[in-house]
PDB file of N, CA and C in Angstrom:
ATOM      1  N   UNK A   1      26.556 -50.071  32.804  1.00  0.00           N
ATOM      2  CA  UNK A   1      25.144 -49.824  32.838  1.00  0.00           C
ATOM      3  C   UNK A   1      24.548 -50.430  31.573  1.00  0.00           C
ATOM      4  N   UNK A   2      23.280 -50.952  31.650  1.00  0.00           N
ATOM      5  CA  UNK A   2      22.265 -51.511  30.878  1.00  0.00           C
ATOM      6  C   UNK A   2      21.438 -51.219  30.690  1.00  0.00           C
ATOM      7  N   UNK A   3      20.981 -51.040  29.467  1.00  0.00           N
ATOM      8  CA  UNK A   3      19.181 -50.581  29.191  1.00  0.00           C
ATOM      9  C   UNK A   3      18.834 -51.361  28.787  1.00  0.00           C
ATOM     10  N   UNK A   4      17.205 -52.050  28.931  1.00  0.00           N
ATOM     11  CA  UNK A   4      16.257 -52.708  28.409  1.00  0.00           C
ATOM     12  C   UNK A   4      15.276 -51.994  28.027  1.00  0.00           C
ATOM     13  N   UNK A   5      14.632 -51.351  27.453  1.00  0.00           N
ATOM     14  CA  UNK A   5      13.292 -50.406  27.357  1.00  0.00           C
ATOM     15  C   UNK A   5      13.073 -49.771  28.707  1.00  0.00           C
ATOM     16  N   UNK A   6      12.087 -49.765  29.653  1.00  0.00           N
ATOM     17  CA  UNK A   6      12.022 -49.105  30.643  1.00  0.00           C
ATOM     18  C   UNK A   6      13.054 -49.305  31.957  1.00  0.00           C
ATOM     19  N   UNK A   7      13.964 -50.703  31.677  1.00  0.00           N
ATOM     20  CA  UNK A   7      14.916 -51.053  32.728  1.00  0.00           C
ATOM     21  C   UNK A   7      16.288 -50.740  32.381  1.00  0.00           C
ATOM     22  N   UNK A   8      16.821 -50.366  33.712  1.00  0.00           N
ATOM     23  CA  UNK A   8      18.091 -49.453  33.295  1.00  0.00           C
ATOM     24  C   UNK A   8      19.184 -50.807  34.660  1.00  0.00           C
ATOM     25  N   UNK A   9      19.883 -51.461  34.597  1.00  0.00           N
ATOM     26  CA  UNK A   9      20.539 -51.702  35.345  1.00  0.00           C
ATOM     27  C   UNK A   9      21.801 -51.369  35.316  1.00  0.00           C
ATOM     28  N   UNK A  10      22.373 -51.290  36.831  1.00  0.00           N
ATOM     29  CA  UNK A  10      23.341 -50.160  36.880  1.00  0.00           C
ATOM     30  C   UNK A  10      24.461 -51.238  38.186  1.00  0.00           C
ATOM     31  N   UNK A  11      26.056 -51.621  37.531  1.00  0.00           N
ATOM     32  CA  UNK A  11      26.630 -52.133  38.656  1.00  0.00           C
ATOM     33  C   UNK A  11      27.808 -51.654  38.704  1.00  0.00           C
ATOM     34  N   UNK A  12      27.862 -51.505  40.119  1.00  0.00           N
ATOM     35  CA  UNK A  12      28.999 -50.125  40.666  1.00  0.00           C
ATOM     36  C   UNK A  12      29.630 -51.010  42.068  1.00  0.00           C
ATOM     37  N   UNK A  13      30.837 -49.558  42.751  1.00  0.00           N
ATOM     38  CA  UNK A  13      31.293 -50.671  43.818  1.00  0.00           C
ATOM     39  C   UNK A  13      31.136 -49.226  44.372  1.00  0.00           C
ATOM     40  N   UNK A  14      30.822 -49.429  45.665  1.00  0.00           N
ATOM     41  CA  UNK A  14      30.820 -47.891  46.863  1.00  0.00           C
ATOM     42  C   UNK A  14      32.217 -47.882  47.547  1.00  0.00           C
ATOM     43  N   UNK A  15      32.736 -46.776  47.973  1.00  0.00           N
ATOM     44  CA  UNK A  15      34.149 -46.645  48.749  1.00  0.00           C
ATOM     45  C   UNK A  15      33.727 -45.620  49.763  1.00  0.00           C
ATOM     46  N   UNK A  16      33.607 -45.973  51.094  1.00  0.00           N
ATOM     47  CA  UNK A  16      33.717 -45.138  51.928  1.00  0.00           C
ATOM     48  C   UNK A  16      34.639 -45.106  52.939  1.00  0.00           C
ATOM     49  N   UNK A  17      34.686 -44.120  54.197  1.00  0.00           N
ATOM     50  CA  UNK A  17      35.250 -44.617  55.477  1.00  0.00           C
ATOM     51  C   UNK A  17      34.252 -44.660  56.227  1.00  0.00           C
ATOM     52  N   UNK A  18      34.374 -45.733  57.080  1.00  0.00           N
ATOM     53  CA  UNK A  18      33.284 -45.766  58.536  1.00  0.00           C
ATOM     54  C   UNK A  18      33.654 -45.633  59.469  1.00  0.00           C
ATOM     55  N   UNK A  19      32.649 -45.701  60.784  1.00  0.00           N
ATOM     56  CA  UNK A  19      33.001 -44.614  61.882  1.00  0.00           C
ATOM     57  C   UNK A  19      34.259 -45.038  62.467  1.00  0.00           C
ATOM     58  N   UNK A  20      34.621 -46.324  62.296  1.00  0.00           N
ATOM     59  CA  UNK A  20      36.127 -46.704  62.866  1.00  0.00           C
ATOM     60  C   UNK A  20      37.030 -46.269  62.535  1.00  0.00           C
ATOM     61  N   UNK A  21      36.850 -45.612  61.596  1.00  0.00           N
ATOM     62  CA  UNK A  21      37.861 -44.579  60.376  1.00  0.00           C
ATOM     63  C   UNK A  21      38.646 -45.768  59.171  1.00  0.00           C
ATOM     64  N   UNK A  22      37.782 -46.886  59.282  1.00  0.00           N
ATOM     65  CA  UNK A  22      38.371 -47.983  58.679  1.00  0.00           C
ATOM     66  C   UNK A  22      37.732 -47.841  57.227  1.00  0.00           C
ATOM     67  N   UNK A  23      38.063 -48.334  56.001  1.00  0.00           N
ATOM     68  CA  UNK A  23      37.603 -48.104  54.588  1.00  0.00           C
ATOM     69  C   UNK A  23      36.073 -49.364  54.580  1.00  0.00           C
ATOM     70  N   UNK A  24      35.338 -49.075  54.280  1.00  0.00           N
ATOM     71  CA  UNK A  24      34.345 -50.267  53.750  1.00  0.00           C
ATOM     72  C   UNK A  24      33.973 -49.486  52.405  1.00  0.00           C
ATOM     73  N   UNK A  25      33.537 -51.164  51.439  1.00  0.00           N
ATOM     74  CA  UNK A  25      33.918 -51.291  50.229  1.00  0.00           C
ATOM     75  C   UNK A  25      32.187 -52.163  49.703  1.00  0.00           C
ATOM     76  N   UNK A  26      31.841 -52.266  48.914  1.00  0.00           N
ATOM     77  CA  UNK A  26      30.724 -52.726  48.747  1.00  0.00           C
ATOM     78  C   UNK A  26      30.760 -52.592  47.249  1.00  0.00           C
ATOM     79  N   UNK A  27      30.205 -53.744  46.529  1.00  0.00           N
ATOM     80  CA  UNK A  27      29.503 -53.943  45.182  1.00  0.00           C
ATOM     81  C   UNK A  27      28.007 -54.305  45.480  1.00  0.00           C
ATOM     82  N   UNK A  28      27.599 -53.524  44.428  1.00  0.00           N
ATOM     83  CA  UNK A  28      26.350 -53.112  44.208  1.00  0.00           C
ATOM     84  C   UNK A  28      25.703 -53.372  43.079  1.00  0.00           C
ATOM     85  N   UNK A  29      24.562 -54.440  42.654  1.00  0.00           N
ATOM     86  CA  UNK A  29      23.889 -54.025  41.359  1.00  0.00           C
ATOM     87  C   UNK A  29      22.410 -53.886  41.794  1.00  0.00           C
ATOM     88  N   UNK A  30      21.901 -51.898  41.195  1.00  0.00           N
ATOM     89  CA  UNK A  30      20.523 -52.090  41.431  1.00  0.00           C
ATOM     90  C   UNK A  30      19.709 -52.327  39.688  1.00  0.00           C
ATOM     91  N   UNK A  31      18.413 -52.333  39.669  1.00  0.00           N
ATOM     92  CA  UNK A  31      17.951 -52.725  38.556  1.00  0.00           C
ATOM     93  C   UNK A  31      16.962 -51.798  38.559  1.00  0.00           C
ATOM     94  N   UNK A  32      16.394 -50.600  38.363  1.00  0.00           N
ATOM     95  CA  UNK A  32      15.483 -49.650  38.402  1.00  0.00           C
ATOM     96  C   UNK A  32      14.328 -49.773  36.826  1.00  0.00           C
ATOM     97  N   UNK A  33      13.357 -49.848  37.009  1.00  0.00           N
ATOM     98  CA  UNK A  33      12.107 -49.681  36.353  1.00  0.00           C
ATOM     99  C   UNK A  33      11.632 -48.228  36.089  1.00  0.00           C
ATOM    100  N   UNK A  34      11.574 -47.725  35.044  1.00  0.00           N
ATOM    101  CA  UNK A  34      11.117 -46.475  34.973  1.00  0.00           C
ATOM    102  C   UNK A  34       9.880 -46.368  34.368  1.00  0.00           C
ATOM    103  N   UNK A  35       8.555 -45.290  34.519  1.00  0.00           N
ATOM    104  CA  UNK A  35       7.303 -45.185  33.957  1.00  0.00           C
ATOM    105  C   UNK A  35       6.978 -43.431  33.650  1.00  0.00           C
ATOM    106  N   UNK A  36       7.159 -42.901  32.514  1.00  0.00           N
ATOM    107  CA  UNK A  36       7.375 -41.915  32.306  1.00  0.00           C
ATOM    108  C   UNK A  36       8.042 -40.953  33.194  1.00  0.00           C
ATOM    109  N   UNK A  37       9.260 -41.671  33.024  1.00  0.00           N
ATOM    110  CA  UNK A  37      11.016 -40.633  33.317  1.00  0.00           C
ATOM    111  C   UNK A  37      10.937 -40.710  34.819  1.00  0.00           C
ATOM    112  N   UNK A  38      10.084 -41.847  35.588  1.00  0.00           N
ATOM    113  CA  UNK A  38      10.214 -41.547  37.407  1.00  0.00           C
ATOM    114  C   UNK A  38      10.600 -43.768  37.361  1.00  0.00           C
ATOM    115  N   UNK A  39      10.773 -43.244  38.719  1.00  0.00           N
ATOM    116  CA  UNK A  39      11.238 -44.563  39.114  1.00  0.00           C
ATOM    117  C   UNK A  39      10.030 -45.465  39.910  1.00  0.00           C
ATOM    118  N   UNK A  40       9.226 -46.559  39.090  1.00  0.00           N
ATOM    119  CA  UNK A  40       8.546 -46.929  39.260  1.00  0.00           C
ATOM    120  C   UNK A  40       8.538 -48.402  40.741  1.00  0.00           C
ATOM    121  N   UNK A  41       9.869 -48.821  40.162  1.00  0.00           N
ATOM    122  CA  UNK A  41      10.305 -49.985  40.957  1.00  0.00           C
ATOM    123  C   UNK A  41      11.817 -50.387  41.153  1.00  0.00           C
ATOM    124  N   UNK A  42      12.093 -50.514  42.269  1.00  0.00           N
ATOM    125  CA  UNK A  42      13.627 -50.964  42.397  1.00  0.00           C
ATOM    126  C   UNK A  42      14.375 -51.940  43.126  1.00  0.00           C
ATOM    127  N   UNK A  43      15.323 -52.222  42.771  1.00  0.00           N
ATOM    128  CA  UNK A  43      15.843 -53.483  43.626  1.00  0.00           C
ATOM    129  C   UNK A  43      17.112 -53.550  43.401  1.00  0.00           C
ATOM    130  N   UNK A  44      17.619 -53.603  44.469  1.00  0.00           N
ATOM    131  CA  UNK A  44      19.334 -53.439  45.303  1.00  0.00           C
ATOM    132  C   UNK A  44      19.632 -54.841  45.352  1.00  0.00           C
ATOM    133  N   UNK A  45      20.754 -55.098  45.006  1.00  0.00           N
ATOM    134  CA  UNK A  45      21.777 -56.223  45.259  1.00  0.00           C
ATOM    135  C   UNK A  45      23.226 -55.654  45.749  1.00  0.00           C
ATOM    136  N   UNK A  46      23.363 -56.505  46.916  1.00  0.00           N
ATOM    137  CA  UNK A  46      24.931 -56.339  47.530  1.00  0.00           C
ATOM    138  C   UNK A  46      25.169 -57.069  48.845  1.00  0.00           C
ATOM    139  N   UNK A  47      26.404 -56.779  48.581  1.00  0.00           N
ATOM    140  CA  UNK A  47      27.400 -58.194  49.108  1.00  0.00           C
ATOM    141  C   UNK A  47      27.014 -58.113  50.777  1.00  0.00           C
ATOM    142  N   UNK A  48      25.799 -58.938  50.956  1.00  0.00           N
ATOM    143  CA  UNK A  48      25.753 -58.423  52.796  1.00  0.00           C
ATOM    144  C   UNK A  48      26.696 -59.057  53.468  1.00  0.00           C
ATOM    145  N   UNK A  49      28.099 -59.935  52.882  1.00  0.00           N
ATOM    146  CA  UNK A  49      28.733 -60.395  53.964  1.00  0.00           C
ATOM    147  C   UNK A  49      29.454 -58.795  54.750  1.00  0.00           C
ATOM    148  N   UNK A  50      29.696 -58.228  53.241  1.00  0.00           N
ATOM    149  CA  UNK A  50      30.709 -57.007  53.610  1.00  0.00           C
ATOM    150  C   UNK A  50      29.722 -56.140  54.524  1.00  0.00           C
ATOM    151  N   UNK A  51      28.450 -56.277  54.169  1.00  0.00           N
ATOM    152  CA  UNK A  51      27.325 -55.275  55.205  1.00  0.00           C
ATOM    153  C   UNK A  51      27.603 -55.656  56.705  1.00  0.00           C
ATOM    154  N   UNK A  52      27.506 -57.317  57.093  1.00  0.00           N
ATOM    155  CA  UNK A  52      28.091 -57.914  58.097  1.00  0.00           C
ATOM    156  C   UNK A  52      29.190 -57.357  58.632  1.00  0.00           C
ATOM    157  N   UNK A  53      30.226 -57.507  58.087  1.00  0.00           N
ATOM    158  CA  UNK A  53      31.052 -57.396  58.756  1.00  0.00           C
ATOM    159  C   UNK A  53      31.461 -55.968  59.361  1.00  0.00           C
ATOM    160  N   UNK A  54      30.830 -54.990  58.592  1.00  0.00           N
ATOM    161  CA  UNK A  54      30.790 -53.420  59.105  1.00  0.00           C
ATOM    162  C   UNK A  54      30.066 -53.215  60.010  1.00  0.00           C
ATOM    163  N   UNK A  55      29.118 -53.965  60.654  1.00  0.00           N
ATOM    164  CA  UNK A  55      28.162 -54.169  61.460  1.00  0.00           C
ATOM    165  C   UNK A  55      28.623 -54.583  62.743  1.00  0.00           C
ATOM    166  N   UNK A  56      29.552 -55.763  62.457  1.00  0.00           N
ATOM    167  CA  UNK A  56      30.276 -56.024  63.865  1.00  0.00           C
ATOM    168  C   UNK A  56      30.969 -55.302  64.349  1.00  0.00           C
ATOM    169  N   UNK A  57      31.939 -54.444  63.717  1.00  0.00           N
ATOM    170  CA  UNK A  57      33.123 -53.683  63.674  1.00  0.00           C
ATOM    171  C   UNK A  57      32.561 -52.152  64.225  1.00  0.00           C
ATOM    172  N   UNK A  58      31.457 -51.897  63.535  1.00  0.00           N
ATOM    173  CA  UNK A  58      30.934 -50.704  63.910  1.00  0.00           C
ATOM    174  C   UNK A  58      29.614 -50.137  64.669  1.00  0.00           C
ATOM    175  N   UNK A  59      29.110 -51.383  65.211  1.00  0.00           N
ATOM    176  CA  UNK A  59      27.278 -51.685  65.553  1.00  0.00           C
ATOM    177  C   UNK A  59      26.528 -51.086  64.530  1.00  0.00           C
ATOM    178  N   UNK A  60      25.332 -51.168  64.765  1.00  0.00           N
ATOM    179  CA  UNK A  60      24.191 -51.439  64.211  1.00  0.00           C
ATOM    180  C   UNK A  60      23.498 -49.351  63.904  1.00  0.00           C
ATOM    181  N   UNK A  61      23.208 -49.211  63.375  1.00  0.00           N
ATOM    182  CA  UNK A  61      22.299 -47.430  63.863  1.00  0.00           C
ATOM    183  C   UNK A  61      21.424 -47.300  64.734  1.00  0.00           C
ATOM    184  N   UNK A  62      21.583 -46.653  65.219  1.00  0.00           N
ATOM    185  CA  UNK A  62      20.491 -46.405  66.425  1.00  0.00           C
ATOM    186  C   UNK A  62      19.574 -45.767  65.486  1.00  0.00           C
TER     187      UNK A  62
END
């Protein structure tokens, strides 16, 4: 994690299981803006091949 004055960026990896009971795995960097202690603005980065491919494997959400 990173601070800039009001920007805090933060890069992590997620571990779950999905409904196939199969593991999906994801890296993540978001970059959050703060304006007295709330979250003013944000923005997600991550790997959409791996989003893809959980998608085929598992469809889409209803």
């Amino acid at each position: 994690m990173k601070t800039t004055g009001d920007v805090v960026v933060a890069q992590f990896t997620g571990d779950a299981v999905a409904l196939d009971g199969l593991p999906y795995r994801n890296d993540y960097c978001w970059v959050l803006t703060f304006r007295r202690g709330l979250v003013v603005r944000a923005h997600a980065y991550l790997d959409m091949v791996a989003v893809g491919e959980l998608v085929d494997r598992v469809g889409r959400p209803s």
